[in-house]
Protein backbone atom coordinates (compact mmCIF):
# COMPACT_ATOMS: atom_id res chain seq x y z
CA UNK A 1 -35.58 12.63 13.44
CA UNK A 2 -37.34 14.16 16.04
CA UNK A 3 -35.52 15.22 19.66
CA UNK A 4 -38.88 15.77 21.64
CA UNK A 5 -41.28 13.20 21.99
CA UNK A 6 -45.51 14.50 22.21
CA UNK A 7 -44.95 14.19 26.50
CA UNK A 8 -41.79 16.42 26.67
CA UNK A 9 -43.77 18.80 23.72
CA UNK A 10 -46.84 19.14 25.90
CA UNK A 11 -44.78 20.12 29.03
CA UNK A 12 -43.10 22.97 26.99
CA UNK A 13 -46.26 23.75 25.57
CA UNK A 14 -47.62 23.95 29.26
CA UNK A 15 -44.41 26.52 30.34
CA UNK A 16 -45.35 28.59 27.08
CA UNK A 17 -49.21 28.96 28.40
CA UNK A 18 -48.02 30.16 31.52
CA UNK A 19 -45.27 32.30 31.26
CA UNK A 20 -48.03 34.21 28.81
CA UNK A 21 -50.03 34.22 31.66
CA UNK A 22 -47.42 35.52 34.21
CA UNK A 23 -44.24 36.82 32.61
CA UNK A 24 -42.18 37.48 35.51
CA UNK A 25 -42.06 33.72 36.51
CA UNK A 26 -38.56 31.89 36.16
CA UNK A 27 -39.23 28.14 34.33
CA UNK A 28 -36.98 25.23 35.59
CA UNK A 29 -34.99 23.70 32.16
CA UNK A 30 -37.50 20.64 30.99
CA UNK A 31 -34.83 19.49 27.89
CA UNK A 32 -31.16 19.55 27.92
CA UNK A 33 -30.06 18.87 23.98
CA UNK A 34 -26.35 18.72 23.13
CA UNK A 35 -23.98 18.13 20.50
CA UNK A 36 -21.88 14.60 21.13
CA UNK A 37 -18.83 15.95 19.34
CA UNK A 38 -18.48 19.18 20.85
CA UNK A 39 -19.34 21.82 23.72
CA UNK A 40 -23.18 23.18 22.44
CA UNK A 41 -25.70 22.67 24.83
CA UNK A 42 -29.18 24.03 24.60
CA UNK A 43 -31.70 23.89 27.76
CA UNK A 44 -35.15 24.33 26.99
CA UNK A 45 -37.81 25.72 29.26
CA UNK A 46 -40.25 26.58 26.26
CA UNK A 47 -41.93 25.65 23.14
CA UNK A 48 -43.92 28.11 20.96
CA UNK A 49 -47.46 27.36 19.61
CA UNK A 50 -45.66 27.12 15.60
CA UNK A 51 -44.08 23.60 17.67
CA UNK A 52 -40.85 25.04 16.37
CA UNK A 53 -39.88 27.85 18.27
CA UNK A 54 -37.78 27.11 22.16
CA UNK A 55 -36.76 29.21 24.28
CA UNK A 56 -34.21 29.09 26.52
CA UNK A 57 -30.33 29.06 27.41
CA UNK A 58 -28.12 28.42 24.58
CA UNK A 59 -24.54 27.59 24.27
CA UNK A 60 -22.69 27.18 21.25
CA UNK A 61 -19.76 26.82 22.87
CA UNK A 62 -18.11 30.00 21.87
CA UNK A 63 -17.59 31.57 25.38
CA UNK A 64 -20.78 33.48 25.39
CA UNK A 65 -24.22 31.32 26.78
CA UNK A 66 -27.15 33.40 25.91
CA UNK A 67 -31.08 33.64 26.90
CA UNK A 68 -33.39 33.60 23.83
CA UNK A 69 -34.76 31.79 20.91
CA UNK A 70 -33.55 29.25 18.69
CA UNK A 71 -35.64 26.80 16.14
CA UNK A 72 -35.75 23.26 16.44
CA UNK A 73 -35.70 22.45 13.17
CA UNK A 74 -32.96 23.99 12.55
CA UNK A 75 -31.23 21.88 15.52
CA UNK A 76 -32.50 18.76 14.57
CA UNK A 77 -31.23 19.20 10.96
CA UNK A 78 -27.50 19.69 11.84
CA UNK A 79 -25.63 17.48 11.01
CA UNK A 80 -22.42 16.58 12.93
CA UNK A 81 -19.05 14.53 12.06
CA UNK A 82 -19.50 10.41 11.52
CA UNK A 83 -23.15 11.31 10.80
CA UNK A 84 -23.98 11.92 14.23
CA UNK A 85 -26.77 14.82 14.97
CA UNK A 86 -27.65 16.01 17.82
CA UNK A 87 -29.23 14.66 20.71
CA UNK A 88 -31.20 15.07 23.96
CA UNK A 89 -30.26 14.07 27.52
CA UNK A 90 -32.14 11.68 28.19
CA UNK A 91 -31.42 11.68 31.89
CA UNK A 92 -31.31 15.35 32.42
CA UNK A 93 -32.76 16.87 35.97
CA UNK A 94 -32.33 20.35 37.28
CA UNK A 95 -33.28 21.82 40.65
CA UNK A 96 -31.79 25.18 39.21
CA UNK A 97 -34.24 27.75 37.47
CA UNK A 98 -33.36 29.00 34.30
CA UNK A 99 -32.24 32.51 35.69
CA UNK A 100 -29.90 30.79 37.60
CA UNK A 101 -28.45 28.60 35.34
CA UNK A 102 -28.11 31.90 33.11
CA UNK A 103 -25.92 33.46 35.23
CA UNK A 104 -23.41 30.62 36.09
CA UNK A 105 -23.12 29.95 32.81
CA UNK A 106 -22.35 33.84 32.36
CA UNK A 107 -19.82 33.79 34.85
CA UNK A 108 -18.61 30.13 33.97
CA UNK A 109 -18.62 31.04 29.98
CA UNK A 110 -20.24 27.76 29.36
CA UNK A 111 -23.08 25.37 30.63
CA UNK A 112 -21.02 22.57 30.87
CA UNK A 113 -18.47 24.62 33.51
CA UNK A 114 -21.82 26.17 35.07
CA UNK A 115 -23.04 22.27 35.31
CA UNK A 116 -20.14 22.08 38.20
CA UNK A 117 -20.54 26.01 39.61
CA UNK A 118 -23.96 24.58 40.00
CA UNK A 119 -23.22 21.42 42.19
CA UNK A 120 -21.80 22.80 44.37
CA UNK A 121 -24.37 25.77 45.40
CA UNK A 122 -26.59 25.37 48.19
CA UNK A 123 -28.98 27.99 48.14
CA UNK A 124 -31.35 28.56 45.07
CA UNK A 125 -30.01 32.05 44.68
CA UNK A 126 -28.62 33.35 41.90
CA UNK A 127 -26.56 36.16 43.17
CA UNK A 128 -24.34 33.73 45.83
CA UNK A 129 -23.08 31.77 41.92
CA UNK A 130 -20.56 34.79 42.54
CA UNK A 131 -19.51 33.60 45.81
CA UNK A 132 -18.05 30.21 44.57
CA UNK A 133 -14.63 29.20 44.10
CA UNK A 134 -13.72 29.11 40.63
């Protein structure tokens, strides 16, 4: 089973090239893959030249959404209840950078709760997540 197809590979592949070339910049999420029997969500802005290697937000669904790395082999061979696995959104679109997404799923403890901290901001600024009604 494979969650990326060669497009959605390239396009990570692309982010990888040029966050070498300029660090500082802040990626929109390209993949969104989740587990359909629980509360893990991964978004991925990256993919490393070993075509294993993402990077990006990852939730487990523990209460505690981190930036980093993770291996996609490693997601694509769990194995989840009624022999599901898991899968990618296919329908997933984000106007949110990662940075931002980061942080309200920091101060939401989840990307699924940060998913609706997020619809209703209206600037593209981290910092006013913390203004929002909880």
């Amino acid at each position: 089973m494979t969650l990326l197809s060669p497009g959605i590979r390239a396009m990570l592949a692309a982010n990888f090239e040029h966050c070498l070339r300029n660090p500082r910049f802040d990626l929109f999420p390209l993949v969104r893959l989740f587990n359909p029997t629980g509360r893990a969500v991964w978004l991925v802005s990256e993919i490393y030249p070993d075509d294993d290697t993402l990077y990006g937000l990852a939730d487990l669904g523990l209460g505690c959404p981190e930036l980093g790395i993770f291996s996609l082999r490693e997601i694509e061979a769990i194995d989840l209840p009624l022999g599901m696995k898991i899968a990618r959104d296919l329908v997933f679109t984000t106007r949110r950078r990662l940075s931002v997404w980061a942080e309200a799923s920091r101060l939401a403890g989840s990307i699924p709760d940060a998913a609706e901290l997020l619809s209703r901001l209206v600037r593209e600024d981290a910092s006013a997540i913390r203004l929002l009604p909880r």
